[in-house]
PDB file of N, CA and C in Angstrom:
ATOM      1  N   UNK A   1    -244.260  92.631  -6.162  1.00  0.00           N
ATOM      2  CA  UNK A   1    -242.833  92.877  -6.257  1.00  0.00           C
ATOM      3  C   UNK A   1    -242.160  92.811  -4.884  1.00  0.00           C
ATOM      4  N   UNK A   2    -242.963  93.354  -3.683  1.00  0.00           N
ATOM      5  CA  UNK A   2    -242.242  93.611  -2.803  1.00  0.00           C
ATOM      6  C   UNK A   2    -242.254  91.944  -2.262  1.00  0.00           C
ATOM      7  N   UNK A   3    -243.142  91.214  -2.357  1.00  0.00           N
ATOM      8  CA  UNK A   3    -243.226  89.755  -1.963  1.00  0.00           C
ATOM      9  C   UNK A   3    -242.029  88.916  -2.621  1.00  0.00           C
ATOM     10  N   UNK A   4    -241.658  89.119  -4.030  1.00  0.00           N
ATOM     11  CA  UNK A   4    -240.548  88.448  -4.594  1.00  0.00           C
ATOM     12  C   UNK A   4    -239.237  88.888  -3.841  1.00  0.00           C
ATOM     13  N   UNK A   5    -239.028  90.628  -3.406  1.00  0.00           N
ATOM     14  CA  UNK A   5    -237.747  90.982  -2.781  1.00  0.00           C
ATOM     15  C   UNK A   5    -237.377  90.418  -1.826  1.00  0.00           C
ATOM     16  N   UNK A   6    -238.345  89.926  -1.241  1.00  0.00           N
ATOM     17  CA  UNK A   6    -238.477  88.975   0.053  1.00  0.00           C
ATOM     18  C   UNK A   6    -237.827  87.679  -0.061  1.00  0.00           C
ATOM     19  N   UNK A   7    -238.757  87.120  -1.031  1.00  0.00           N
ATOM     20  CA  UNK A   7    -238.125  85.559  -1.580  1.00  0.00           C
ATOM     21  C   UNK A   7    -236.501  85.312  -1.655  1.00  0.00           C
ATOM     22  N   UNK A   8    -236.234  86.655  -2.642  1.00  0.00           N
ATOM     23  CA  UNK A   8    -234.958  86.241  -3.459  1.00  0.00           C
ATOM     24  C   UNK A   8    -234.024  86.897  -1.872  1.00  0.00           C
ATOM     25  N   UNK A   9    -234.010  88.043  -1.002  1.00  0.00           N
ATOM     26  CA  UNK A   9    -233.089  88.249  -0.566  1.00  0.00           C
ATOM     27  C   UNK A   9    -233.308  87.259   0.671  1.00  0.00           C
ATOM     28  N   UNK A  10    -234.246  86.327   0.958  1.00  0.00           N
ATOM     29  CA  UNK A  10    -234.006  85.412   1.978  1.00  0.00           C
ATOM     30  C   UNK A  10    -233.373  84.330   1.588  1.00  0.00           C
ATOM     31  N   UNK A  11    -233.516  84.170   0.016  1.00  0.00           N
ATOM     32  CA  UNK A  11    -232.283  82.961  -0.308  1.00  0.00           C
ATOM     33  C   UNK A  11    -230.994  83.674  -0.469  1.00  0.00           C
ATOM     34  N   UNK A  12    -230.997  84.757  -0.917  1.00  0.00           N
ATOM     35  CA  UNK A  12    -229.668  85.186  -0.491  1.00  0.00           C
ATOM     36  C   UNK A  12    -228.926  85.221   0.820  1.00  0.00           C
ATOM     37  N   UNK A  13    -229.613  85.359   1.986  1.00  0.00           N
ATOM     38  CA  UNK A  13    -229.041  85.507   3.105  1.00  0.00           C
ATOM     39  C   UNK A  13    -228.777  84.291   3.565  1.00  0.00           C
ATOM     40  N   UNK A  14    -229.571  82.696   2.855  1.00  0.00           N
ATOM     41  CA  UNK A  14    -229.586  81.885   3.138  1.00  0.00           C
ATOM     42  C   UNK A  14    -227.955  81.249   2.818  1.00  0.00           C
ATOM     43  N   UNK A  15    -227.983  81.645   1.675  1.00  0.00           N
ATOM     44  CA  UNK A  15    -226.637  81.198   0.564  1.00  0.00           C
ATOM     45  C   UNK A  15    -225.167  81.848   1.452  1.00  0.00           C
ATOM     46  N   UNK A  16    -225.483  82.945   1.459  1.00  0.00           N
ATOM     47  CA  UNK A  16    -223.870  83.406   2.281  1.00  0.00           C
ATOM     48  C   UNK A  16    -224.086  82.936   3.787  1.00  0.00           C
ATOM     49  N   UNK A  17    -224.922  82.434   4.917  1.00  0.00           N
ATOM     50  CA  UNK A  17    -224.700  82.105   5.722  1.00  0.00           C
ATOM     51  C   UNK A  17    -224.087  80.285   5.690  1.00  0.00           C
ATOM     52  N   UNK A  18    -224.677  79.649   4.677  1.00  0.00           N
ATOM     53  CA  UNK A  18    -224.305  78.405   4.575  1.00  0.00           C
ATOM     54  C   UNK A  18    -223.096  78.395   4.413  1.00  0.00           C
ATOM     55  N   UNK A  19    -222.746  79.483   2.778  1.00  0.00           N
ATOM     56  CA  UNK A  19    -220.960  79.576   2.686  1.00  0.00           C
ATOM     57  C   UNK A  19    -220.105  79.967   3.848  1.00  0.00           C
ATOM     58  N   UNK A  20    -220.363  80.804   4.752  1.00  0.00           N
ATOM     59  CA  UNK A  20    -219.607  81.441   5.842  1.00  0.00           C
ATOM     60  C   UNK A  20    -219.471  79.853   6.937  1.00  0.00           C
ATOM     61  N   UNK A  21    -220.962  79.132   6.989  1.00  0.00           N
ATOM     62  CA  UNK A  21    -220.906  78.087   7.685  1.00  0.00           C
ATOM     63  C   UNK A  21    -219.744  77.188   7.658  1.00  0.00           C
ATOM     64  N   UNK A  22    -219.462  76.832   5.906  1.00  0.00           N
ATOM     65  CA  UNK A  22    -218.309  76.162   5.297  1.00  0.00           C
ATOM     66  C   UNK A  22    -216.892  76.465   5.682  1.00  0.00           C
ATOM     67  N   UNK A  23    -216.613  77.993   5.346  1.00  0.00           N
ATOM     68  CA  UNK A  23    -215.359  78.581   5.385  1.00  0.00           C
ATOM     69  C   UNK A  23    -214.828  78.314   6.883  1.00  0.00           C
ATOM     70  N   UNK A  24    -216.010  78.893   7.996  1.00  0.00           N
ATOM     71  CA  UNK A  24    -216.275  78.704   9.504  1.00  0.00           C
ATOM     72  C   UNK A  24    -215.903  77.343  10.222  1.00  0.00           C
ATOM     73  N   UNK A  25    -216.248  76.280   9.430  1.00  0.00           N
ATOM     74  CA  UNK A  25    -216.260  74.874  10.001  1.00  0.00           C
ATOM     75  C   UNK A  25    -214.610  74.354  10.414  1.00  0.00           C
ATOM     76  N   UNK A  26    -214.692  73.943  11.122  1.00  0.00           N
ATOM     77  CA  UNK A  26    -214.060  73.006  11.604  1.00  0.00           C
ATOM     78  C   UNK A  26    -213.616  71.360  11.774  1.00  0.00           C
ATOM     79  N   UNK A  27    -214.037  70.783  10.974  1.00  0.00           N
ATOM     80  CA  UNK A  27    -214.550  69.548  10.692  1.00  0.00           C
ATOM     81  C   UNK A  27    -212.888  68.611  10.165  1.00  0.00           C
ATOM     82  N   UNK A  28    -212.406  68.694  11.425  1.00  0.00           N
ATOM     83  CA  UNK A  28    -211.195  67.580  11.488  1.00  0.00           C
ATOM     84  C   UNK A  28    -211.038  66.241  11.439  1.00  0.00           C
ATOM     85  N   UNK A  29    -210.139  65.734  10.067  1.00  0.00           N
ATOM     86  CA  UNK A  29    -210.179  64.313  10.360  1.00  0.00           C
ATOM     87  C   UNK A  29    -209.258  63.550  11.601  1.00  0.00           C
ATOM     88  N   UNK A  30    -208.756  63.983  12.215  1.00  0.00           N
ATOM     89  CA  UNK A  30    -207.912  63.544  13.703  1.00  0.00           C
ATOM     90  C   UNK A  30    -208.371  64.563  14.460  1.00  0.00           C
ATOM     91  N   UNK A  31    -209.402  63.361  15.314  1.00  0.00           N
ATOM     92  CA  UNK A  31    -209.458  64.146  16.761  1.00  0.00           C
ATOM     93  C   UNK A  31    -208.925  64.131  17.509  1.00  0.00           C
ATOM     94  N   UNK A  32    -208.966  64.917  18.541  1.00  0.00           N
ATOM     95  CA  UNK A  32    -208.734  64.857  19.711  1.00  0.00           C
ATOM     96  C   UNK A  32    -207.824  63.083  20.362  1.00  0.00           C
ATOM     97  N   UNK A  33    -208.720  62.812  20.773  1.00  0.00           N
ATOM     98  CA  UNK A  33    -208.253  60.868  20.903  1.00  0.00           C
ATOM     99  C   UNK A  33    -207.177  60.545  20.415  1.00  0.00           C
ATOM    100  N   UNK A  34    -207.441  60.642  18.998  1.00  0.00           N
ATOM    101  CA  UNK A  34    -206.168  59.815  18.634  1.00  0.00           C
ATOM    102  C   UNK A  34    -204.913  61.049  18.583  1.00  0.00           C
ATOM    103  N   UNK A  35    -204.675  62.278  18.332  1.00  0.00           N
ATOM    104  CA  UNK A  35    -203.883  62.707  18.600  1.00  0.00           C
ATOM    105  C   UNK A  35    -202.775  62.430  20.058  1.00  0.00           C
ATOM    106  N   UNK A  36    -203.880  62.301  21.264  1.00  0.00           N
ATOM    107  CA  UNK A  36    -203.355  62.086  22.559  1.00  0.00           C
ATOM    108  C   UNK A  36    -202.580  60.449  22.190  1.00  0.00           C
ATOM    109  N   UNK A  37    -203.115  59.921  21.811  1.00  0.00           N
ATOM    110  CA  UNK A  37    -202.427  58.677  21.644  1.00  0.00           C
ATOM    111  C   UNK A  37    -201.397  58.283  20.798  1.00  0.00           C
ATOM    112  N   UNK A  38    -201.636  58.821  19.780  1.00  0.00           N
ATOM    113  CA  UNK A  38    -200.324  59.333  18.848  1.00  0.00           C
ATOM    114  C   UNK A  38    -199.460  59.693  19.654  1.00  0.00           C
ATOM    115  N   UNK A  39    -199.563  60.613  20.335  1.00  0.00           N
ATOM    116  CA  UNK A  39    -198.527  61.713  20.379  1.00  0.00           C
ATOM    117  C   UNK A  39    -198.400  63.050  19.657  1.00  0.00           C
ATOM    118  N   UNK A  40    -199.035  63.395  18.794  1.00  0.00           N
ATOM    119  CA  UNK A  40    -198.958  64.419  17.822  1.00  0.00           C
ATOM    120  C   UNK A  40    -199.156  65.557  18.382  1.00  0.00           C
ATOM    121  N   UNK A  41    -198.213  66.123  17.946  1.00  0.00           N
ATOM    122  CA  UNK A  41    -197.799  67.498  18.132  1.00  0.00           C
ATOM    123  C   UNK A  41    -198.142  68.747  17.077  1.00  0.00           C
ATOM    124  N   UNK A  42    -198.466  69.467  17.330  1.00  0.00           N
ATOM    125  CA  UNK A  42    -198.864  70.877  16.541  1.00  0.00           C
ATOM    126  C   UNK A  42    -197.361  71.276  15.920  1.00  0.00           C
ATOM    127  N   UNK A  43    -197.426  71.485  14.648  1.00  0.00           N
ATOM    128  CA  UNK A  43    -196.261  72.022  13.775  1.00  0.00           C
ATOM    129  C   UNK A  43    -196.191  73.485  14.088  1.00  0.00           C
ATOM    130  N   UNK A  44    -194.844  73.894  14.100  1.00  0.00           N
ATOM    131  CA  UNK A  44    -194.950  75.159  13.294  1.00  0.00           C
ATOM    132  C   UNK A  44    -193.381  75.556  12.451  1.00  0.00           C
ATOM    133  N   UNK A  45    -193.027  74.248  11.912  1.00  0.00           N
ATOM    134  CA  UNK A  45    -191.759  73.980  11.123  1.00  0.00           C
ATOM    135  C   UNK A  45    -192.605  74.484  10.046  1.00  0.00           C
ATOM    136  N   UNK A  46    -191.530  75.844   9.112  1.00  0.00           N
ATOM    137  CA  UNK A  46    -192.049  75.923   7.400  1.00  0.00           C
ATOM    138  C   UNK A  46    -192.161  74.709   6.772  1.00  0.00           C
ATOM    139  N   UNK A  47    -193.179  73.928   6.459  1.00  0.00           N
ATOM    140  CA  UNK A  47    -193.185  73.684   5.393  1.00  0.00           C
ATOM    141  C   UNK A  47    -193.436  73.833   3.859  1.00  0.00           C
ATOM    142  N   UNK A  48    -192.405  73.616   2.877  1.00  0.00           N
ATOM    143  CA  UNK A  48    -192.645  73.712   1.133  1.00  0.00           C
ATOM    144  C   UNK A  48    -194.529  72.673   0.458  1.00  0.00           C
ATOM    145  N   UNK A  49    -195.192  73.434   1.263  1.00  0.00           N
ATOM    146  CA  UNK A  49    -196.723  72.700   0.464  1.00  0.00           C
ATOM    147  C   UNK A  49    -198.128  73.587   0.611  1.00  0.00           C
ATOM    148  N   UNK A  50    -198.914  73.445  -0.183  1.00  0.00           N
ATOM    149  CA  UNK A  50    -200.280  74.071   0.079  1.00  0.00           C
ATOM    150  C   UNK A  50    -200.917  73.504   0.654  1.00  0.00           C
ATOM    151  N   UNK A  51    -201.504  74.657   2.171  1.00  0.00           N
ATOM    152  CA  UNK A  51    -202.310  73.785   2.944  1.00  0.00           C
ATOM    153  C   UNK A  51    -203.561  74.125   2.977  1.00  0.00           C
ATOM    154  N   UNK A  52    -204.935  73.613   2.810  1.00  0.00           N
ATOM    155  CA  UNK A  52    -205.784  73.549   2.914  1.00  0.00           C
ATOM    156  C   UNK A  52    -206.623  74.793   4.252  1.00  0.00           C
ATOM    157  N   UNK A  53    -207.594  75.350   3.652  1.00  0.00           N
ATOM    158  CA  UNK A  53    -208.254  75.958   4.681  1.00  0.00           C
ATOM    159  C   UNK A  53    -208.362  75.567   6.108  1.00  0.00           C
ATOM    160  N   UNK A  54    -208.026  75.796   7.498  1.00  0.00           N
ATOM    161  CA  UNK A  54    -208.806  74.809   8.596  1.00  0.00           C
ATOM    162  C   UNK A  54    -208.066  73.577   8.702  1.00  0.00           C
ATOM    163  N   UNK A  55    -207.088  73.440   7.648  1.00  0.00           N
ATOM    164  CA  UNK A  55    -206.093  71.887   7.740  1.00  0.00           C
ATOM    165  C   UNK A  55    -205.069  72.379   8.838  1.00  0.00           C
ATOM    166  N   UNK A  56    -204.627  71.117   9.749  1.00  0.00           N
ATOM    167  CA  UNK A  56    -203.891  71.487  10.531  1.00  0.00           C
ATOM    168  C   UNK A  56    -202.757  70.458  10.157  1.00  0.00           C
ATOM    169  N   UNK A  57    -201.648  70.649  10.618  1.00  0.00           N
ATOM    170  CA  UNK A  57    -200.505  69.791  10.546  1.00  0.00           C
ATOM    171  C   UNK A  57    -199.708  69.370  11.595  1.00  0.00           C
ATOM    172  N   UNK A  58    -199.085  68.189  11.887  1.00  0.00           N
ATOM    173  CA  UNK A  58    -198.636  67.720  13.251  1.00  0.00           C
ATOM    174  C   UNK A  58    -197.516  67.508  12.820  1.00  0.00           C
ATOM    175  N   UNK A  59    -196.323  67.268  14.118  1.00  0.00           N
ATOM    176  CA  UNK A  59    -195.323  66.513  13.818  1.00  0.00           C
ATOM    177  C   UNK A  59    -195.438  65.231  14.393  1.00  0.00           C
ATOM    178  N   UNK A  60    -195.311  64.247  13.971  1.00  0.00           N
ATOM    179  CA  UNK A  60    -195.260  62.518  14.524  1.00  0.00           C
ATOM    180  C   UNK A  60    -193.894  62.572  15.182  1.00  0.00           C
ATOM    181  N   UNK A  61    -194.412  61.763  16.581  1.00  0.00           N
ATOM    182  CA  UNK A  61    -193.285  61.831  17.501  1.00  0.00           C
ATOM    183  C   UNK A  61    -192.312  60.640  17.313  1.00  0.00           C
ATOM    184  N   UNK A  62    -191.141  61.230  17.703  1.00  0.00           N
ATOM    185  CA  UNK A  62    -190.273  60.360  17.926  1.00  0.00           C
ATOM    186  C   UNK A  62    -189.162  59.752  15.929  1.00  0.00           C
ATOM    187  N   UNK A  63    -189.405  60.176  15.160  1.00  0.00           N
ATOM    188  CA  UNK A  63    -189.029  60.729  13.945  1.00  0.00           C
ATOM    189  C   UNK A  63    -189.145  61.803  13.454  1.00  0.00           C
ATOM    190  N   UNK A  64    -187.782  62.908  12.995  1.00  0.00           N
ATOM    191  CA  UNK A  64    -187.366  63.472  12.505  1.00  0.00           C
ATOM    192  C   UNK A  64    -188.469  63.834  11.212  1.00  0.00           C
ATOM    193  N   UNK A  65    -188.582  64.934  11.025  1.00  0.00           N
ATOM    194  CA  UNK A  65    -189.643  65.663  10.043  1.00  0.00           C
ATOM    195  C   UNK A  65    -190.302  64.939   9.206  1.00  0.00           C
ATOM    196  N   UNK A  66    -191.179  64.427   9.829  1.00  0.00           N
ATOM    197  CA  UNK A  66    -192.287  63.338   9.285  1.00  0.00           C
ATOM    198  C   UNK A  66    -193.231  63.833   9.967  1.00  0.00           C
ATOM    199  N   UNK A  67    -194.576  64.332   9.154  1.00  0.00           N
ATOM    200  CA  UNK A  67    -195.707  65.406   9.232  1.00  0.00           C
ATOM    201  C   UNK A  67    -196.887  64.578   9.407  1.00  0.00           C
ATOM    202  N   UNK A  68    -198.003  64.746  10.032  1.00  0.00           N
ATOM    203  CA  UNK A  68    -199.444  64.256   9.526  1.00  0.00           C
ATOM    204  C   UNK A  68    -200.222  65.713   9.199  1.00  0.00           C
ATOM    205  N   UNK A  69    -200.665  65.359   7.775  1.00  0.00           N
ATOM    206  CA  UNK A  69    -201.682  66.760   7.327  1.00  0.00           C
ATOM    207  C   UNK A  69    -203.181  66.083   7.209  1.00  0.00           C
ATOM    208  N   UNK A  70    -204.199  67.406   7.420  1.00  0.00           N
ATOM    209  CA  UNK A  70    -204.933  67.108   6.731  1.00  0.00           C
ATOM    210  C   UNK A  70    -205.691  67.583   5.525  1.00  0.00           C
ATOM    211  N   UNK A  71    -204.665  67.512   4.887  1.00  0.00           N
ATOM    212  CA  UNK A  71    -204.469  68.002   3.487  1.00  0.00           C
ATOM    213  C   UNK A  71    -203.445  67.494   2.834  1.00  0.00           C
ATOM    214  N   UNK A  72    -203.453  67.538   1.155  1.00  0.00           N
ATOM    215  CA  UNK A  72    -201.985  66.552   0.481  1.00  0.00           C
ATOM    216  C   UNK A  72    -201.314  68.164   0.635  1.00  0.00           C
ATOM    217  N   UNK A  73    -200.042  67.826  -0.131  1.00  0.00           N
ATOM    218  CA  UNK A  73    -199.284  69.074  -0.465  1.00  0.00           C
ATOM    219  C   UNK A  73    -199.571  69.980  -1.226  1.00  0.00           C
ATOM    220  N   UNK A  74    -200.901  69.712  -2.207  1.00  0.00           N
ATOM    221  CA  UNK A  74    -201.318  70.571  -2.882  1.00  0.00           C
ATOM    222  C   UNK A  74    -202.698  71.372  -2.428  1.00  0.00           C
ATOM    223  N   UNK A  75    -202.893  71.315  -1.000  1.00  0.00           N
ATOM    224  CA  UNK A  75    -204.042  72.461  -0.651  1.00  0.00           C
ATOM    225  C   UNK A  75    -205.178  71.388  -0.369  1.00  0.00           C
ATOM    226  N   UNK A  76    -205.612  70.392  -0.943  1.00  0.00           N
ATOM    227  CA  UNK A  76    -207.000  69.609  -1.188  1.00  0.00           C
ATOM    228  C   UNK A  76    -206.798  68.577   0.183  1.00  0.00           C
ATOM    229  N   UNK A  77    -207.792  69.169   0.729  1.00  0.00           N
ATOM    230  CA  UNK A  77    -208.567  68.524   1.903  1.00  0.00           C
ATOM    231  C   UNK A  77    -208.229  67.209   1.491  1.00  0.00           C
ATOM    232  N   UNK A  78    -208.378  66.241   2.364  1.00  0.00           N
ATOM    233  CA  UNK A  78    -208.246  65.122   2.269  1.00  0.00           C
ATOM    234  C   UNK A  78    -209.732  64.341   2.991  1.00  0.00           C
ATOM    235  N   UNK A  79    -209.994  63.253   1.870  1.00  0.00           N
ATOM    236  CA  UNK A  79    -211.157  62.854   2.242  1.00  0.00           C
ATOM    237  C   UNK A  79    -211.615  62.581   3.659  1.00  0.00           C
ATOM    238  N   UNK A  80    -212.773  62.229   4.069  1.00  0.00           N
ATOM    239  CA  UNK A  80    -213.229  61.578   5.646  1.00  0.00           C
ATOM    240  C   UNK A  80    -212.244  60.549   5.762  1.00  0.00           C
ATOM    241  N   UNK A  81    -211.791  60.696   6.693  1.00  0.00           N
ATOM    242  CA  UNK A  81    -211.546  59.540   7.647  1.00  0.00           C
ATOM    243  C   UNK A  81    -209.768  58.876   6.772  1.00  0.00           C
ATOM    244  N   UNK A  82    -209.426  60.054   6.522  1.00  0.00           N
ATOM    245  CA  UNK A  82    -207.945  59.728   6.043  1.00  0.00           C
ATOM    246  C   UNK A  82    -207.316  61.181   6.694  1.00  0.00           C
ATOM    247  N   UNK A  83    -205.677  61.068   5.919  1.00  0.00           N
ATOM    248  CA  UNK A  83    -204.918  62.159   6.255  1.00  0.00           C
ATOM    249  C   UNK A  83    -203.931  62.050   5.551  1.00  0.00           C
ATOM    250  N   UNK A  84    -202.506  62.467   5.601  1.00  0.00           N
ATOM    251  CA  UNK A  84    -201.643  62.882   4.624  1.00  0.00           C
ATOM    252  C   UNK A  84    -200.286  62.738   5.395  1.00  0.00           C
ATOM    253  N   UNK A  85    -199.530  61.526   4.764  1.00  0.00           N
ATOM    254  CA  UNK A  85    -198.116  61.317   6.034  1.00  0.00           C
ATOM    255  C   UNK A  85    -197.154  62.224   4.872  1.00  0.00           C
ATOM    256  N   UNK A  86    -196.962  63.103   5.617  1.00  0.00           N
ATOM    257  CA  UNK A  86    -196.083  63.909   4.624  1.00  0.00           C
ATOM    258  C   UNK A  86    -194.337  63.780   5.411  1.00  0.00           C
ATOM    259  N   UNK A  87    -193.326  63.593   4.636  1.00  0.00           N
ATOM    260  CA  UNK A  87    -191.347  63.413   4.605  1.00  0.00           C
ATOM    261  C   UNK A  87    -191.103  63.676   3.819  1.00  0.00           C
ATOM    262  N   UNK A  88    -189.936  64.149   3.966  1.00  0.00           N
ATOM    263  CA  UNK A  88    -188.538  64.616   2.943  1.00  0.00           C
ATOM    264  C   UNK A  88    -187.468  63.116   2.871  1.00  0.00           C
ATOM    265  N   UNK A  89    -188.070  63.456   1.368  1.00  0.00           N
ATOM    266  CA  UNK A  89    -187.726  62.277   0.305  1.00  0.00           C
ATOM    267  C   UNK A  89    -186.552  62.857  -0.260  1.00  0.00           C
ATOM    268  N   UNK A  90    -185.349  62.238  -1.261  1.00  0.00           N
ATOM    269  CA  UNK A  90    -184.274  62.203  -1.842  1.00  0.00           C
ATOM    270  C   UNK A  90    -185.026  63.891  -2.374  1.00  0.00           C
ATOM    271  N   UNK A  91    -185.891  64.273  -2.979  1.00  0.00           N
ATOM    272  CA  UNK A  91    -186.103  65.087  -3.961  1.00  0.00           C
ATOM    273  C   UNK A  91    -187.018  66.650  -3.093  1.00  0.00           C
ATOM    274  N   UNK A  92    -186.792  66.125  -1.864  1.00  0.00           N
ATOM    275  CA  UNK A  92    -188.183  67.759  -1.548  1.00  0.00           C
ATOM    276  C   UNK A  92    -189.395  66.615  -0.468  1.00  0.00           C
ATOM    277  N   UNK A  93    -189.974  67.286  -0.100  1.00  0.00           N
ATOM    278  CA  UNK A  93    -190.870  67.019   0.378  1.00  0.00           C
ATOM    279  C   UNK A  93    -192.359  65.909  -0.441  1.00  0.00           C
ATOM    280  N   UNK A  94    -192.431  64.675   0.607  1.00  0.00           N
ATOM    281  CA  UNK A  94    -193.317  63.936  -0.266  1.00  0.00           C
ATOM    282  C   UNK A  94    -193.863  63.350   0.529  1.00  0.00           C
ATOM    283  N   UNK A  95    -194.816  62.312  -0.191  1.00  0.00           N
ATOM    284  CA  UNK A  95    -195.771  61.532   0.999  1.00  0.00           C
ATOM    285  C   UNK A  95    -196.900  60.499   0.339  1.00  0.00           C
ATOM    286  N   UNK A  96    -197.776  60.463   1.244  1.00  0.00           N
ATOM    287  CA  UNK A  96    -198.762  59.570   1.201  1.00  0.00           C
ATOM    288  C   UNK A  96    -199.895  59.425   1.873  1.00  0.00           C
ATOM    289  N   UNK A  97    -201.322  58.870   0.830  1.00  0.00           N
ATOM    290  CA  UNK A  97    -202.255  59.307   1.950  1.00  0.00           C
ATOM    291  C   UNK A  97    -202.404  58.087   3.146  1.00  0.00           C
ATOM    292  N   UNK A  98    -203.243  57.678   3.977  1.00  0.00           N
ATOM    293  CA  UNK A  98    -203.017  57.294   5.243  1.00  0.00           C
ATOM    294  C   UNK A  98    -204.647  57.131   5.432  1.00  0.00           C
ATOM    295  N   UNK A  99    -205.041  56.432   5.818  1.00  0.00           N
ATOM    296  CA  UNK A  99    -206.277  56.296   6.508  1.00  0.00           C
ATOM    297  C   UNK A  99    -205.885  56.456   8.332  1.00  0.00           C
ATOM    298  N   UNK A 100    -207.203  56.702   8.653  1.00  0.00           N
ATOM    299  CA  UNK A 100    -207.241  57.991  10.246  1.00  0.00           C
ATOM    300  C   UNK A 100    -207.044  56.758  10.796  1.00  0.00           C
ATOM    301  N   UNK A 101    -207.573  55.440  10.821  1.00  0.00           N
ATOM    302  CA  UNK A 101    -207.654  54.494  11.342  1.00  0.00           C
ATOM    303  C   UNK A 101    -206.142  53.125  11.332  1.00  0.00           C
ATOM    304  N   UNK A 102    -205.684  53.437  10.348  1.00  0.00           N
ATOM    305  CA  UNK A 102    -203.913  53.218  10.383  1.00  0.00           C
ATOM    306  C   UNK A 102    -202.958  54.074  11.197  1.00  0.00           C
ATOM    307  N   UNK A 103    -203.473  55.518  10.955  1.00  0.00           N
ATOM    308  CA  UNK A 103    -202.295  56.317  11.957  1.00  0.00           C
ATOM    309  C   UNK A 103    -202.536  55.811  13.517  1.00  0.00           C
ATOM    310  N   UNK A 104    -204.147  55.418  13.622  1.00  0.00           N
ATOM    311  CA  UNK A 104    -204.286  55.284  15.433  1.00  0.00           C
ATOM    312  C   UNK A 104    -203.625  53.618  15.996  1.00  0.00           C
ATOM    313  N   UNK A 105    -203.613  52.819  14.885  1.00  0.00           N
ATOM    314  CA  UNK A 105    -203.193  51.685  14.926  1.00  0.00           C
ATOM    315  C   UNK A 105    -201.173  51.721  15.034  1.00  0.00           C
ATOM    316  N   UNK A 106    -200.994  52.160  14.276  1.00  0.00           N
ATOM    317  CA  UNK A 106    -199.545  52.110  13.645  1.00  0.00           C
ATOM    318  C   UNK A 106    -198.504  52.660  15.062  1.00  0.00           C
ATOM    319  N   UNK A 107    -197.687  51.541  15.000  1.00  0.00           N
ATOM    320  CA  UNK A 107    -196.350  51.817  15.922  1.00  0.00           C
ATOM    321  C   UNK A 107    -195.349  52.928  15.028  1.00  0.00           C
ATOM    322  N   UNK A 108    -194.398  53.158  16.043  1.00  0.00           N
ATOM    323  CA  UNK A 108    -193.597  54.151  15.670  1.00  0.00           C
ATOM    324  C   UNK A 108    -192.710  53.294  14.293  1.00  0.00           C
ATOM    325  N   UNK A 109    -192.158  52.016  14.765  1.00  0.00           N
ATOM    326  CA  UNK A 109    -191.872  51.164  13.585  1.00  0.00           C
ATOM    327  C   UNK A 109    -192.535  51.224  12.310  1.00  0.00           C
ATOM    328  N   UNK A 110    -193.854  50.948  11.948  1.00  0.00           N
ATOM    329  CA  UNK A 110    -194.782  50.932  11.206  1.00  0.00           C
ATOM    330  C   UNK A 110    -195.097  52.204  10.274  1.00  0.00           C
ATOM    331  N   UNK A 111    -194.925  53.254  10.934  1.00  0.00           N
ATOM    332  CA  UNK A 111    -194.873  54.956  10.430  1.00  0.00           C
ATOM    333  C   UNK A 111    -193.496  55.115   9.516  1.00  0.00           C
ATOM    334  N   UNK A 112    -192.248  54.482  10.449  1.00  0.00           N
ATOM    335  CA  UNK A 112    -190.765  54.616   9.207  1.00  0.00           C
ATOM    336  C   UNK A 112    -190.863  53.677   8.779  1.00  0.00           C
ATOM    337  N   UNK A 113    -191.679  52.563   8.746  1.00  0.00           N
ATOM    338  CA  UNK A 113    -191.957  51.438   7.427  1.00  0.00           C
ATOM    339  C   UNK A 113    -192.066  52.311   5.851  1.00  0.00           C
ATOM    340  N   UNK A 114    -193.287  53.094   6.401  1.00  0.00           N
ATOM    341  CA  UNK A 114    -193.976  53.144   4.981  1.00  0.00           C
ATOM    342  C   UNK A 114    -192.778  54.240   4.377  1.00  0.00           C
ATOM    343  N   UNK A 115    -192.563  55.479   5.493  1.00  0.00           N
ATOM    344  CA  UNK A 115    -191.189  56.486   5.093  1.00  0.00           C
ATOM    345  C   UNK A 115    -190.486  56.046   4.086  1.00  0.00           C
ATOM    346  N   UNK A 116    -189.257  54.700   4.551  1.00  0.00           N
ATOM    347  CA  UNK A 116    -188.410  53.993   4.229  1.00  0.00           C
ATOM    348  C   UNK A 116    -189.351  54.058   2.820  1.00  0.00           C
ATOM    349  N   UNK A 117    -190.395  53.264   2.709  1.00  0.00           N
ATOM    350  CA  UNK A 117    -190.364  52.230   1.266  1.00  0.00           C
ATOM    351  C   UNK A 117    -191.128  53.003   0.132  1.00  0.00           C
ATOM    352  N   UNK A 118    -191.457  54.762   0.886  1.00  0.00           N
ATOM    353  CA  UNK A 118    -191.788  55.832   0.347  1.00  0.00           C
ATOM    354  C   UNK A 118    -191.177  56.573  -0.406  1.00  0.00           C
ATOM    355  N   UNK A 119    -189.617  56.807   0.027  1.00  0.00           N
ATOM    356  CA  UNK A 119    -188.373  57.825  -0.077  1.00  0.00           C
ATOM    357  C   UNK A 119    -188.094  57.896  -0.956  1.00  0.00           C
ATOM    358  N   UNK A 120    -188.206  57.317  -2.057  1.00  0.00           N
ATOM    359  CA  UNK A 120    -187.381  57.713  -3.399  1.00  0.00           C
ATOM    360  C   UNK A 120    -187.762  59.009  -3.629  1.00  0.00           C
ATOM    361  N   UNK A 121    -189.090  59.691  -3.318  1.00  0.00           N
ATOM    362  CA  UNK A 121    -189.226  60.522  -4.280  1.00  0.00           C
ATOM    363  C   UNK A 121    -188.497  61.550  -4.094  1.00  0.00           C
TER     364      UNK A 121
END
């Protein structure tokens, strides 16, 4: 018996350190790099959306409240190696997802491209 208490509370200790590992992590889809090159700036405008654990949100320079998350508006992480161009559309706040590798590419032109042909909502 005392050999099984062993077993089971070392997978237990195993289980909440992995979860704490999770909650703990840090695991950003925009690093460092491309932020500096962006330009992106750390938010701290309210925005109307659910943000994800550990998701951070930027403002994109040089246009008026146009966000990069990494998270959609509804809380959910956004896959590897994407992100979330979030604007205020005719209706509230809206957007689109974005691959990490378009935001590091994309001119300031190119960013109110997609805005523009985004906005209805």
């Amino acid at each position: 018996m005392l050999e099984y208490n062993k077993i089971v509370f070392g997978i237990i200790r195993n289980f909440n350190t992995n979860i704490l590992t999770m909650l703990n992590s840090k695991n950003y889809h925009i690093d460092d790099k491309i932020i500096r090159k962006v330009g992106l700036k750390p938010s701290d405008k309210h925005i109307n959306a659910q943000i994800a654990p550990n998701s951070r949100i930027f403002e994109y320079p040089h246009l008026s409240d146009v966000f990069i998350m990494e998270s959609d508006l509804y809380g959910n992480t956004m896959p590897k190696n994407s992100c979330f161009l979030a604007f205020y559309g005719q209706h509230g706040l809206i957007g689109k997802d974005l691959r990490v590798e378009t935001l590091r590419n994309a001119s300031v032109n190119d960013i109110k491209s997609m805005v523009e042909m985004n906005n209805a909502g």
